[in-house]
C-alpha atoms as a PDB file:
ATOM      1  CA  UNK A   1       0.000   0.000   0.000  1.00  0.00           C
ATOM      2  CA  UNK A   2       1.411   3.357  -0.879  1.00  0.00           C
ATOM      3  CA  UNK A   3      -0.050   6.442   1.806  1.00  0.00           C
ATOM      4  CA  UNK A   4       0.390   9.601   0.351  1.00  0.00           C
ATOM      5  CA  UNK A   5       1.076  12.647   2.983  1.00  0.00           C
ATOM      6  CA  UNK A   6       1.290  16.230   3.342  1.00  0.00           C
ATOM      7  CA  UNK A   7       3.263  17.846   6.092  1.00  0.00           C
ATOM      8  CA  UNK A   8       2.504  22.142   7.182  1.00  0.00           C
ATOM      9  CA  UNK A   9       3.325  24.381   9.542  1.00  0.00           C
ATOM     10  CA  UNK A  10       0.825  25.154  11.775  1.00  0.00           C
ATOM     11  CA  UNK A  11      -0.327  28.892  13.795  1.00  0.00           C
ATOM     12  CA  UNK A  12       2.318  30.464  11.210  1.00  0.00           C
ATOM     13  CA  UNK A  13       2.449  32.691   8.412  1.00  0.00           C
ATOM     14  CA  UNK A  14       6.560  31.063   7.355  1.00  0.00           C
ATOM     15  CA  UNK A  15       8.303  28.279   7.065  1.00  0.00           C
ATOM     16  CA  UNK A  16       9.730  26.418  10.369  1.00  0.00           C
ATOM     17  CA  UNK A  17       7.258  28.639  12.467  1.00  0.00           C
ATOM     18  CA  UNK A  18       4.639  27.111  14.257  1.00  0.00           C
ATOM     19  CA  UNK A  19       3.532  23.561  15.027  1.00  0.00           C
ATOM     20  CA  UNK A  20       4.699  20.642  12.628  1.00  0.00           C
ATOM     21  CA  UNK A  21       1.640  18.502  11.644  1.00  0.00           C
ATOM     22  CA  UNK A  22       1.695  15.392   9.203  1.00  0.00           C
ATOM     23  CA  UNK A  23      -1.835  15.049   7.583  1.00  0.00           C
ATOM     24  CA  UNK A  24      -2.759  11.654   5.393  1.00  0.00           C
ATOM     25  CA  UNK A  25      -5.753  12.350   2.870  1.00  0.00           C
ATOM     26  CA  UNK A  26      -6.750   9.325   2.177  1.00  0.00           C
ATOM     27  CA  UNK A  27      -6.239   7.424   4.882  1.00  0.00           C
ATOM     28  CA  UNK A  28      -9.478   4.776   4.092  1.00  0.00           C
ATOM     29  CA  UNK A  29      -8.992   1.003   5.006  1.00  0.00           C
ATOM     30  CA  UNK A  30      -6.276   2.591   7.554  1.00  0.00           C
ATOM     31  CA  UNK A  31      -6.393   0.363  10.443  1.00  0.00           C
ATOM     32  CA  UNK A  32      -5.407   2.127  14.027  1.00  0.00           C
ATOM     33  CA  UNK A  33      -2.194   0.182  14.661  1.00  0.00           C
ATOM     34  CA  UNK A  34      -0.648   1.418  11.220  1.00  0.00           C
ATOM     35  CA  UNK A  35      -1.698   4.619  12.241  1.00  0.00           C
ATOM     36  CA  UNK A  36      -0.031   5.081  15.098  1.00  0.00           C
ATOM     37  CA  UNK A  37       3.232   3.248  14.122  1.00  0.00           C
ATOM     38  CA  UNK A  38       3.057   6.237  11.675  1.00  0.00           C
ATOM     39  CA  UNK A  39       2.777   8.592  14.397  1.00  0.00           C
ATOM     40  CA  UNK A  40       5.507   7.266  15.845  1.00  0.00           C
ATOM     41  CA  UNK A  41       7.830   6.909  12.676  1.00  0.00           C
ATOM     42  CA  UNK A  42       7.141  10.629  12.084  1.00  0.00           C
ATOM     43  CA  UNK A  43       7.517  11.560  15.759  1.00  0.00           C
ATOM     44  CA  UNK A  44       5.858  15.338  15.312  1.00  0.00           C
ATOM     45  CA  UNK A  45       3.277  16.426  18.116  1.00  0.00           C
ATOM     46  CA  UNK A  46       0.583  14.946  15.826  1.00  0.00           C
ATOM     47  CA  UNK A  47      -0.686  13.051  12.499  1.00  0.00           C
ATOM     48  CA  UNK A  48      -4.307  13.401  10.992  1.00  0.00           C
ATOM     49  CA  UNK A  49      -5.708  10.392   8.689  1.00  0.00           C
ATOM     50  CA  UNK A  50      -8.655  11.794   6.827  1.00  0.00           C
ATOM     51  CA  UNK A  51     -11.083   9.022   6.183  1.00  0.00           C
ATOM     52  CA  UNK A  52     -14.243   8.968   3.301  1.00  0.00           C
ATOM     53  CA  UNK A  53     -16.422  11.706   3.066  1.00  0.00           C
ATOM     54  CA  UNK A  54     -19.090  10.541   4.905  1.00  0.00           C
ATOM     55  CA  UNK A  55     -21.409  13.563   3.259  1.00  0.00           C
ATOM     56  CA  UNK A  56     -20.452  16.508   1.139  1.00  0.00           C
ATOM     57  CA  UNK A  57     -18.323  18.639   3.235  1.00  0.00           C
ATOM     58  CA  UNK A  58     -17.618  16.123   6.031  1.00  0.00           C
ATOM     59  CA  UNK A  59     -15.092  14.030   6.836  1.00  0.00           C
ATOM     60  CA  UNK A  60     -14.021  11.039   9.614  1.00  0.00           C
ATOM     61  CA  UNK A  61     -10.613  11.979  10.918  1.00  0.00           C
ATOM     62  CA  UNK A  62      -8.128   9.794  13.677  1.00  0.00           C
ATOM     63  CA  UNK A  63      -5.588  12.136  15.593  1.00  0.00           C
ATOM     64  CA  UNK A  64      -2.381  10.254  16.733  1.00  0.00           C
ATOM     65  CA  UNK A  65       0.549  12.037  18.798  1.00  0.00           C
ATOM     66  CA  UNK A  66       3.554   9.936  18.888  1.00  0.00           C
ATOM     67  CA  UNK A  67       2.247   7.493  22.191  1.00  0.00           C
ATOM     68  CA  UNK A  68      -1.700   7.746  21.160  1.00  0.00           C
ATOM     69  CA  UNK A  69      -4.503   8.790  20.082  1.00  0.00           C
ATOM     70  CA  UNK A  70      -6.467  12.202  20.811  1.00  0.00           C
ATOM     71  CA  UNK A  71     -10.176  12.856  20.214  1.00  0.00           C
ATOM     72  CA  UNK A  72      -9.553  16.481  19.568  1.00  0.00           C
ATOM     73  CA  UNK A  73      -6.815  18.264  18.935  1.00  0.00           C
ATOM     74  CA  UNK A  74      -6.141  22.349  17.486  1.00  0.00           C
ATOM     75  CA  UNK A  75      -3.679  22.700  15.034  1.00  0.00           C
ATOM     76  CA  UNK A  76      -4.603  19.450  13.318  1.00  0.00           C
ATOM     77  CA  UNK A  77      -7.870  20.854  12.640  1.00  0.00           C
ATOM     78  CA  UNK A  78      -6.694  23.908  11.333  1.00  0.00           C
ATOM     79  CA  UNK A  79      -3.710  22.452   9.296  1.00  0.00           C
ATOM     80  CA  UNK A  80      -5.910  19.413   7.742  1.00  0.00           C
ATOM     81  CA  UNK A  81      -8.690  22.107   7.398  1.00  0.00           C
ATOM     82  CA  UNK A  82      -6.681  24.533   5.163  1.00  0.00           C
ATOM     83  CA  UNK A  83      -4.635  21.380   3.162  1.00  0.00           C
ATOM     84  CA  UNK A  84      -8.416  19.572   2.292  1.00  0.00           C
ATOM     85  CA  UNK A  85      -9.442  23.195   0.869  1.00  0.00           C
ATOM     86  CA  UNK A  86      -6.360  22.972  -1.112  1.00  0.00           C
ATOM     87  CA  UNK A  87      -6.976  19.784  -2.520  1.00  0.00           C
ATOM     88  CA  UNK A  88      -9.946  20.860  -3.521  1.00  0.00           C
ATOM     89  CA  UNK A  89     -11.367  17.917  -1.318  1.00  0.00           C
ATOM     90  CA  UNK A  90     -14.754  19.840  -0.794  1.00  0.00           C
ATOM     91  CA  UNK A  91     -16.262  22.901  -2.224  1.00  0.00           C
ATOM     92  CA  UNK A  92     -16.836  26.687  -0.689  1.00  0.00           C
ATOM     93  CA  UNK A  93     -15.373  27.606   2.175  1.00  0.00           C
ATOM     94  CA  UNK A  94     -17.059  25.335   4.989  1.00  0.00           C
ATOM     95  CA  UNK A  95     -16.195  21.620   6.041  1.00  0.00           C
ATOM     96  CA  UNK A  96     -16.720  19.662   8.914  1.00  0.00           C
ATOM     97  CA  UNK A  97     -13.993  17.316  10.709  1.00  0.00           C
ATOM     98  CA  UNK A  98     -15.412  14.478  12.716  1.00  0.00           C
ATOM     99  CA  UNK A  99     -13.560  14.097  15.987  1.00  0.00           C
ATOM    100  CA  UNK A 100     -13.489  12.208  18.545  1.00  0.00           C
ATOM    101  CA  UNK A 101     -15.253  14.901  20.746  1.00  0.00           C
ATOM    102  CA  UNK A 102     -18.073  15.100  18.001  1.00  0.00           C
ATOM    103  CA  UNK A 103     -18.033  17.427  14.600  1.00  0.00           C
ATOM    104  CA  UNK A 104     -16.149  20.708  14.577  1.00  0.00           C
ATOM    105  CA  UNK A 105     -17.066  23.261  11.920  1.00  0.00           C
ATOM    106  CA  UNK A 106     -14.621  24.823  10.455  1.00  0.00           C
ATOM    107  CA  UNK A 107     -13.951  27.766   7.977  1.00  0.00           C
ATOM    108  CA  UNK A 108     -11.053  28.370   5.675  1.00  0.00           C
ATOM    109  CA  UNK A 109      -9.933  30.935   3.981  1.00  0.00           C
ATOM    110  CA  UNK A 110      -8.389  29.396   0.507  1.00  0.00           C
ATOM    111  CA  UNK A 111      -6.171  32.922  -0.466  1.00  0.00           C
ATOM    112  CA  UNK A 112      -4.205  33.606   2.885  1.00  0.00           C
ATOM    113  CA  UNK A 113      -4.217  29.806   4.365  1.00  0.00           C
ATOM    114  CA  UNK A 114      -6.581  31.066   7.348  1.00  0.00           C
ATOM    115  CA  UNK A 115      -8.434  28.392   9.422  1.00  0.00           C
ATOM    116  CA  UNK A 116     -11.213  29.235  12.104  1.00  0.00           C
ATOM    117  CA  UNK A 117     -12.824  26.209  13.712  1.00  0.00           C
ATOM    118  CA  UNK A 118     -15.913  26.306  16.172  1.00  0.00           C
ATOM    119  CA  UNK A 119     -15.058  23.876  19.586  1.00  0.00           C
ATOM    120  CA  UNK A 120     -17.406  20.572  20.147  1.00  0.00           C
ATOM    121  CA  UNK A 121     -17.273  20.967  23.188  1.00  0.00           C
ATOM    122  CA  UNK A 122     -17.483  24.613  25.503  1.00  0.00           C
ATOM    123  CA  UNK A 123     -14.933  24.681  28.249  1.00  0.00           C
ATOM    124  CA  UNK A 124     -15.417  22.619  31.041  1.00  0.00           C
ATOM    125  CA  UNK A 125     -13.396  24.564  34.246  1.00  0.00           C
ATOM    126  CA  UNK A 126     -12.826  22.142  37.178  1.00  0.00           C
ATOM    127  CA  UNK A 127     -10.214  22.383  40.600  1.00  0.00           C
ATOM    128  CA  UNK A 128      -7.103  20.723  40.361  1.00  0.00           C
ATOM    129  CA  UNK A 129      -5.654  20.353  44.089  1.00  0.00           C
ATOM    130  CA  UNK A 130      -2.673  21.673  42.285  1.00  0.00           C
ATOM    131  CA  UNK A 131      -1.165  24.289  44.757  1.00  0.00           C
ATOM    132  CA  UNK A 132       1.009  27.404  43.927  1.00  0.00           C
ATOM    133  CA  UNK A 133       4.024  25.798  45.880  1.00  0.00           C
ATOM    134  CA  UNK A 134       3.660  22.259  43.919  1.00  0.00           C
ATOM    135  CA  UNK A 135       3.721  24.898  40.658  1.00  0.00           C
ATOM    136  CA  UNK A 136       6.723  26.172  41.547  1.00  0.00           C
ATOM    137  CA  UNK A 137       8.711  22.697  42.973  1.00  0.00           C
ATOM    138  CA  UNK A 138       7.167  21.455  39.002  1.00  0.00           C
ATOM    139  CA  UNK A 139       8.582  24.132  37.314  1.00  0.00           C
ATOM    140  CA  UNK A 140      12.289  24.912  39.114  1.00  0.00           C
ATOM    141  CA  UNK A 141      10.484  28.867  40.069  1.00  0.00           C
ATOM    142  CA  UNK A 142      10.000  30.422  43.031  1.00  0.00           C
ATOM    143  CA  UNK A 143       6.683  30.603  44.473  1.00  0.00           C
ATOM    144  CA  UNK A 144       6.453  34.473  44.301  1.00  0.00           C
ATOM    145  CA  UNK A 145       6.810  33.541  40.330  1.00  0.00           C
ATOM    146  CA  UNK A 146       3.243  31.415  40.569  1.00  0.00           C
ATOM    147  CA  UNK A 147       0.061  34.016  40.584  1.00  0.00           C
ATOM    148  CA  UNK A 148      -2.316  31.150  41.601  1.00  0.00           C
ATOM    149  CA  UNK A 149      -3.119  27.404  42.501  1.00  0.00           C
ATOM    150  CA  UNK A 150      -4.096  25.466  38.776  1.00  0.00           C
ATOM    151  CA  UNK A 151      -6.992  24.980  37.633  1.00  0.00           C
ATOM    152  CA  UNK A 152      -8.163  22.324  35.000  1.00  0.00           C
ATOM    153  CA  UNK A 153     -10.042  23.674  31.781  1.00  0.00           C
ATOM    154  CA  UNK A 154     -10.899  21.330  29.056  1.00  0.00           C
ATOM    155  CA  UNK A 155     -12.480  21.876  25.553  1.00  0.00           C
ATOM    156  CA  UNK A 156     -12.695  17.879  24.979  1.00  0.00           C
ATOM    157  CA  UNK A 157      -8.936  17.421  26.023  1.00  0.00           C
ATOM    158  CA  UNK A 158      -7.801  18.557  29.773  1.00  0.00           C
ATOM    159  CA  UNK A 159      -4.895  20.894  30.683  1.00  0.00           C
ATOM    160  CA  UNK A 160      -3.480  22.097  33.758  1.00  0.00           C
ATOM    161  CA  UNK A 161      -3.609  25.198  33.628  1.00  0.00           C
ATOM    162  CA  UNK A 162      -0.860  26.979  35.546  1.00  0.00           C
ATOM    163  CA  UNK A 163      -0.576  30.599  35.949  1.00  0.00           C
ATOM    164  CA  UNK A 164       2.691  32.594  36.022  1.00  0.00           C
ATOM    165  CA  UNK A 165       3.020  36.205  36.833  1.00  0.00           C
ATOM    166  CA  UNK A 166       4.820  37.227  33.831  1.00  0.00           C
ATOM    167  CA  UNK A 167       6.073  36.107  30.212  1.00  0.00           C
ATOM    168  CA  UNK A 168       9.725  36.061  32.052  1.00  0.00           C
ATOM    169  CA  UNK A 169       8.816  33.301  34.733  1.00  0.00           C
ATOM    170  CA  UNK A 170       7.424  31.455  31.744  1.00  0.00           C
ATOM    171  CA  UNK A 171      10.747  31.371  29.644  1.00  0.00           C
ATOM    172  CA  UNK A 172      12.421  30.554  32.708  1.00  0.00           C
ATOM    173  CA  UNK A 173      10.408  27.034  33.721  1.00  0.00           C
ATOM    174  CA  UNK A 174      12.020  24.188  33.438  1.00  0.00           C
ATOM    175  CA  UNK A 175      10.123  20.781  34.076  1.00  0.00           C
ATOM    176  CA  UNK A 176      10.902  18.498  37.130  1.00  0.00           C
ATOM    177  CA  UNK A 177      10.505  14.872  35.657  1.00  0.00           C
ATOM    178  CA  UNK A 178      10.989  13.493  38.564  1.00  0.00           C
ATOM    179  CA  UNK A 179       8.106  15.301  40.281  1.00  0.00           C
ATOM    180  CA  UNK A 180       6.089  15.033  37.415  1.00  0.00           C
ATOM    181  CA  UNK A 181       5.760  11.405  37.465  1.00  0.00           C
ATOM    182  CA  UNK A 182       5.222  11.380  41.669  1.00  0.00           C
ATOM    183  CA  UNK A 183       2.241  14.086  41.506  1.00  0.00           C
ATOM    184  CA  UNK A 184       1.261  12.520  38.287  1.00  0.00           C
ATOM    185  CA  UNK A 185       1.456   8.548  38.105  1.00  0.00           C
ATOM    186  CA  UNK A 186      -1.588   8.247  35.114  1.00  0.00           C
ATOM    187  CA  UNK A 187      -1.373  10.637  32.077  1.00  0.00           C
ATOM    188  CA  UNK A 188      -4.869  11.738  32.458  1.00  0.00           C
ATOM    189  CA  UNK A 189      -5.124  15.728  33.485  1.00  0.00           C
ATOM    190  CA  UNK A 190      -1.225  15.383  33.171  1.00  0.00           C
ATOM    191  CA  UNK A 191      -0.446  17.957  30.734  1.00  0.00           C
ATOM    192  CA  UNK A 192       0.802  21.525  31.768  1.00  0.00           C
ATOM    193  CA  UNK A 193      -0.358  24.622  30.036  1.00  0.00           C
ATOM    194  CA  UNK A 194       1.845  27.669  31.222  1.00  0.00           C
ATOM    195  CA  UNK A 195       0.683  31.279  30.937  1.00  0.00           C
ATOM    196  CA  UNK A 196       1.112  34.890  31.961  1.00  0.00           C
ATOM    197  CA  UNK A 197      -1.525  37.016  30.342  1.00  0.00           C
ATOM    198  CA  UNK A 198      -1.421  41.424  30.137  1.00  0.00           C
ATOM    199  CA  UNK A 199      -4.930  41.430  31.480  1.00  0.00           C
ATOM    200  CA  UNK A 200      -5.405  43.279  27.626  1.00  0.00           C
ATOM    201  CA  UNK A 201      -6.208  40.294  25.415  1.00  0.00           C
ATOM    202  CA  UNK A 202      -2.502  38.685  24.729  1.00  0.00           C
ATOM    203  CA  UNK A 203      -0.977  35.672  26.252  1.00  0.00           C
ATOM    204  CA  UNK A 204       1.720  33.902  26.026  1.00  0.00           C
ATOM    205  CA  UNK A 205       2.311  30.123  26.781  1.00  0.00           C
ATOM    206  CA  UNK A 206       4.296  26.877  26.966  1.00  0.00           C
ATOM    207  CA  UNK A 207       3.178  23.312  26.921  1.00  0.00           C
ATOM    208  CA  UNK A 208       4.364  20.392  28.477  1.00  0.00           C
ATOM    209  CA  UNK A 209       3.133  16.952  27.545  1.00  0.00           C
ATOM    210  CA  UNK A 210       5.732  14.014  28.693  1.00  0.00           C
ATOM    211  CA  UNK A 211       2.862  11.224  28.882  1.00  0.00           C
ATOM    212  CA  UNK A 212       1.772  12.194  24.963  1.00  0.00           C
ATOM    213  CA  UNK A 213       5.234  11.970  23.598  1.00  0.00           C
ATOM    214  CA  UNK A 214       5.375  15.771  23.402  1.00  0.00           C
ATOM    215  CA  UNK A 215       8.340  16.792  25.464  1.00  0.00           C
ATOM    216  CA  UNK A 216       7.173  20.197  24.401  1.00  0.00           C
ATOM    217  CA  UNK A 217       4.784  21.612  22.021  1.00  0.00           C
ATOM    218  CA  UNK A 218       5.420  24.599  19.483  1.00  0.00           C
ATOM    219  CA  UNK A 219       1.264  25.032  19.512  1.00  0.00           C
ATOM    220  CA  UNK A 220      -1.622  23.755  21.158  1.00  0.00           C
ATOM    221  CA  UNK A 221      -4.680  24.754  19.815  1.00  0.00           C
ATOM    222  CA  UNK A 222      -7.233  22.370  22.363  1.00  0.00           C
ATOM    223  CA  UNK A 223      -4.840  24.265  25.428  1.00  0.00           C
ATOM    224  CA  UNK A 224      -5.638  27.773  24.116  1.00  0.00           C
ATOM    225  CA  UNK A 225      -9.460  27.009  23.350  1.00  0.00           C
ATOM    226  CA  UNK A 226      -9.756  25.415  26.857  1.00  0.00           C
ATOM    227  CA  UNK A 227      -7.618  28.377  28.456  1.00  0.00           C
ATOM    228  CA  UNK A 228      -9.269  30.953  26.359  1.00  0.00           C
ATOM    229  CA  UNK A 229     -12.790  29.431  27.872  1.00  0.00           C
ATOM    230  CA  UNK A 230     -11.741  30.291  30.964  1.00  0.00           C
ATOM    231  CA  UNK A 231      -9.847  33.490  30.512  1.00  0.00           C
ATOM    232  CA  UNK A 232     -13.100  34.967  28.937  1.00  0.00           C
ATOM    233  CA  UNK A 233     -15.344  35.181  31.392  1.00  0.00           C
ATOM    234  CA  UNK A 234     -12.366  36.649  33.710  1.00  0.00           C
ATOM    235  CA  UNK A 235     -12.203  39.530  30.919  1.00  0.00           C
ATOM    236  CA  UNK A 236     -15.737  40.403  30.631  1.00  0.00           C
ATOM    237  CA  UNK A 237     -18.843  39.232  32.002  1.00  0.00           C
ATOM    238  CA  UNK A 238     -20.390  40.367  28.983  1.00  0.00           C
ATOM    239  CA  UNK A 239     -19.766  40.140  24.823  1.00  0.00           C
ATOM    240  CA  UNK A 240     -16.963  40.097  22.368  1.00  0.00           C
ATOM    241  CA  UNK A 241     -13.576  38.753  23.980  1.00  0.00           C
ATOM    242  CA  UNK A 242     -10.883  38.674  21.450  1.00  0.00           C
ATOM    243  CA  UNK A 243      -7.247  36.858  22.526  1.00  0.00           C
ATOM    244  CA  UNK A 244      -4.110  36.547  20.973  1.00  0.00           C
ATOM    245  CA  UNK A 245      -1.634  33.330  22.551  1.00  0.00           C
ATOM    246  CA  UNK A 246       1.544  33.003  21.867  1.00  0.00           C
ATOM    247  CA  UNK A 247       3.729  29.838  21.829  1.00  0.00           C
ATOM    248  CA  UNK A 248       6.931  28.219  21.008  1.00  0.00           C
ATOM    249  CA  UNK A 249       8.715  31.274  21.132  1.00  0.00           C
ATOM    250  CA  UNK A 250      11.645  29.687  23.207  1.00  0.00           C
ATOM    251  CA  UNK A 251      11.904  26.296  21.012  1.00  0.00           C
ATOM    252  CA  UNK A 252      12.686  28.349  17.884  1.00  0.00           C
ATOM    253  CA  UNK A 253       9.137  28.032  16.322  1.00  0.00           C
ATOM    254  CA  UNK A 254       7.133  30.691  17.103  1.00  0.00           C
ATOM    255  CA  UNK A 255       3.154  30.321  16.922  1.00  0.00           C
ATOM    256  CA  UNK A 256       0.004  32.544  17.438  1.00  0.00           C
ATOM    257  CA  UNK A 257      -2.763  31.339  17.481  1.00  0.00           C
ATOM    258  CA  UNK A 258      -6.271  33.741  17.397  1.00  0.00           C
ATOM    259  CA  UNK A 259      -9.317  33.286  20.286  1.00  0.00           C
ATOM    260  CA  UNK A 260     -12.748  34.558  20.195  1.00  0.00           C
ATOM    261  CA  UNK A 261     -15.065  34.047  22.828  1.00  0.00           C
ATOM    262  CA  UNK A 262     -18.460  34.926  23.186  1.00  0.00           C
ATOM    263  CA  UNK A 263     -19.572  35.998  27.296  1.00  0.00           C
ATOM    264  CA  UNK A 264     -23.157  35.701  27.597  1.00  0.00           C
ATOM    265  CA  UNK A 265     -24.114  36.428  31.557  1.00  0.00           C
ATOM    266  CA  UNK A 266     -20.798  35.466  32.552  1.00  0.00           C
ATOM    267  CA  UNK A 267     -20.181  31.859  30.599  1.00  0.00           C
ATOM    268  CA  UNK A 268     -18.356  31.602  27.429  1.00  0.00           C
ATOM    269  CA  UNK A 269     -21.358  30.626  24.902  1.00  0.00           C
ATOM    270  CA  UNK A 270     -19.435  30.276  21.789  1.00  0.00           C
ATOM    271  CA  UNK A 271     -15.895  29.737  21.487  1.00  0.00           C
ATOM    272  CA  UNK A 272     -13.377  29.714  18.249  1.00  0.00           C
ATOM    273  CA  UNK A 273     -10.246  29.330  17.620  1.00  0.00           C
ATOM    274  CA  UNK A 274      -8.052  30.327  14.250  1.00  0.00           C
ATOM    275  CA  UNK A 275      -4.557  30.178  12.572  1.00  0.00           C
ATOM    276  CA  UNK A 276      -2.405  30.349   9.720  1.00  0.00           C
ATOM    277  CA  UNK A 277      -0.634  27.156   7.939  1.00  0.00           C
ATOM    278  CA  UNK A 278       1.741  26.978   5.887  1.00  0.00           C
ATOM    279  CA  UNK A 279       2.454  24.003   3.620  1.00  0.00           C
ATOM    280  CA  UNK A 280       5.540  22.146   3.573  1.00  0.00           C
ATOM    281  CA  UNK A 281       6.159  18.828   2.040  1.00  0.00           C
ATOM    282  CA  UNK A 282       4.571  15.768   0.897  1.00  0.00           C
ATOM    283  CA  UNK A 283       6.061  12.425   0.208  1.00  0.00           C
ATOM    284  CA  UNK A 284       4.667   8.860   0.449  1.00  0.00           C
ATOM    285  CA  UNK A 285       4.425   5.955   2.548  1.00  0.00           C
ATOM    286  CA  UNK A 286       5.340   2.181   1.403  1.00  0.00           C
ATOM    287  CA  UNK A 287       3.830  -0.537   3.556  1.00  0.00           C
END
């Protein structure tokens, strides 16, 4: 069998900006193992395989990281969005990926590469017995560098969500494995979403995800929709809330990725998320 593939750039307007993502158009007759041996052969944060239109304008699609599978996931939608449209894989400017967490709309923008998809799933905000001391023992900071205890905030896909006081305490974290695996023996809620935000509608951000494969991730599209979900609200009890996050600045790939949320009587009632890609590469796979 010969698997044809496209690789882009993700939440960037260049070349080797932004989030790598592998995408597989034709993925039907696919079987899951393949898939992620795939994954795990092209060791990015994550590979799409885009199944049979299941009706005009919608397609199945299987997420993989390089350890498993996700059943949502940002830039993927955004990158396989924009490389379908360019394909020519459905008509106008609408399509709808099937996910794991249910169908997400999106729209594309075929002339500048722009992606804006709608969340499944509005964000869930829950405690995470995560203190501000535990942060900063995580993390290698002081505690005067935390702002406040986490919190968990999930758009289908859960982060911790740790708060720093400023974009400098952010460069500065550097992950304690060690603790990591005590306060965090099963991957689930494992994954740590840094941030320091103006209080003006930018953030910026670092992701950690050991348990995925993801040492550390350029973009993370489900971490800003989730965090964005929960900023909102914060921002304004009321309307319009329009963020800009920030990413992968420190790794050499730097990302932004575009947030609007809609505050009706102080929860977030409509929530999307949108990017640039940028298309890279294709090449083929012989199994």
């Amino acid at each position: 069998m010969k698997y044809s593939y496209y690789t882009l750039d993700v939440f960037t307007d260049r070349p080797f900006g932004g989030n790598p993502l592998a995408v597989f158009p034709h993925a039907e007759g696919m079987a899951a193992d393949e898939m992620q041996k795939i994954a795990r052969e092209l060791n990015i944060s994550e590979t799409l395989f885009v199944g049979a239109s299941i009706e005009p304008g919608v397609f199945p699609v299987r997420i993989f990281t390089p350890a498993c599978e996700l059943p949502f996931a940002g830039h993927p939608t955004v990158g396989a969005a924009y490389l379908l449209a360019h394909l020519q894989m459905f008509e106008g400017d609408a399509v709808v990926l099937e996910e794991g967490v249910g169908r997400v709309p999106v729209t594309v923008d075929r002339a500048s590469a722009h992606a804006s998809f709608q969340v499944a799933q509005l964000p869930e905000i829950t405690a995470s017995g995560l203190t501000g001391a535990e942060i900063a023992g995580l993390l290698g900071l002081g505690q005067a560098d935390v702002k406040r205890d986490a919190f968990i905030a999930s758009c289908g896909l859960p982060f911790q969500m740790l708060e720093l006081v400023d974009r400098d305490a952010v460069d500065r974290a550097v992950l304690d494995m060690g603790m990591w695996k005590q306060r965090f023996p099963q991957p689930e809620f494992s994954d740590l979403y840094l941030f320091a935000h103006d209080g003006a509608g930018h953030v910026y951000t670092r992701m950690f995800s050991p348990a995925f494969g993801i040492p550390e991730d350029p973009a993370t599209g489900s971490a800003a929709a989730a965090l964005s979900g929960a900023l909102a609200p914060e921002l304004s009890s009321e309307g319009k809330v329009e963020l800009k996050i920030e990413q992968g600045v420190l790794m050499g790939r730097p990302s932004l990725i575009s947030a609007e949320a809609l505050v009706y009587d102080g929860r977030v009632s409509d929530l999307r998320i949108a990017g640039t890609s940028v298309l890279m590469s294709e090449g083929r796979f012989l199994l």
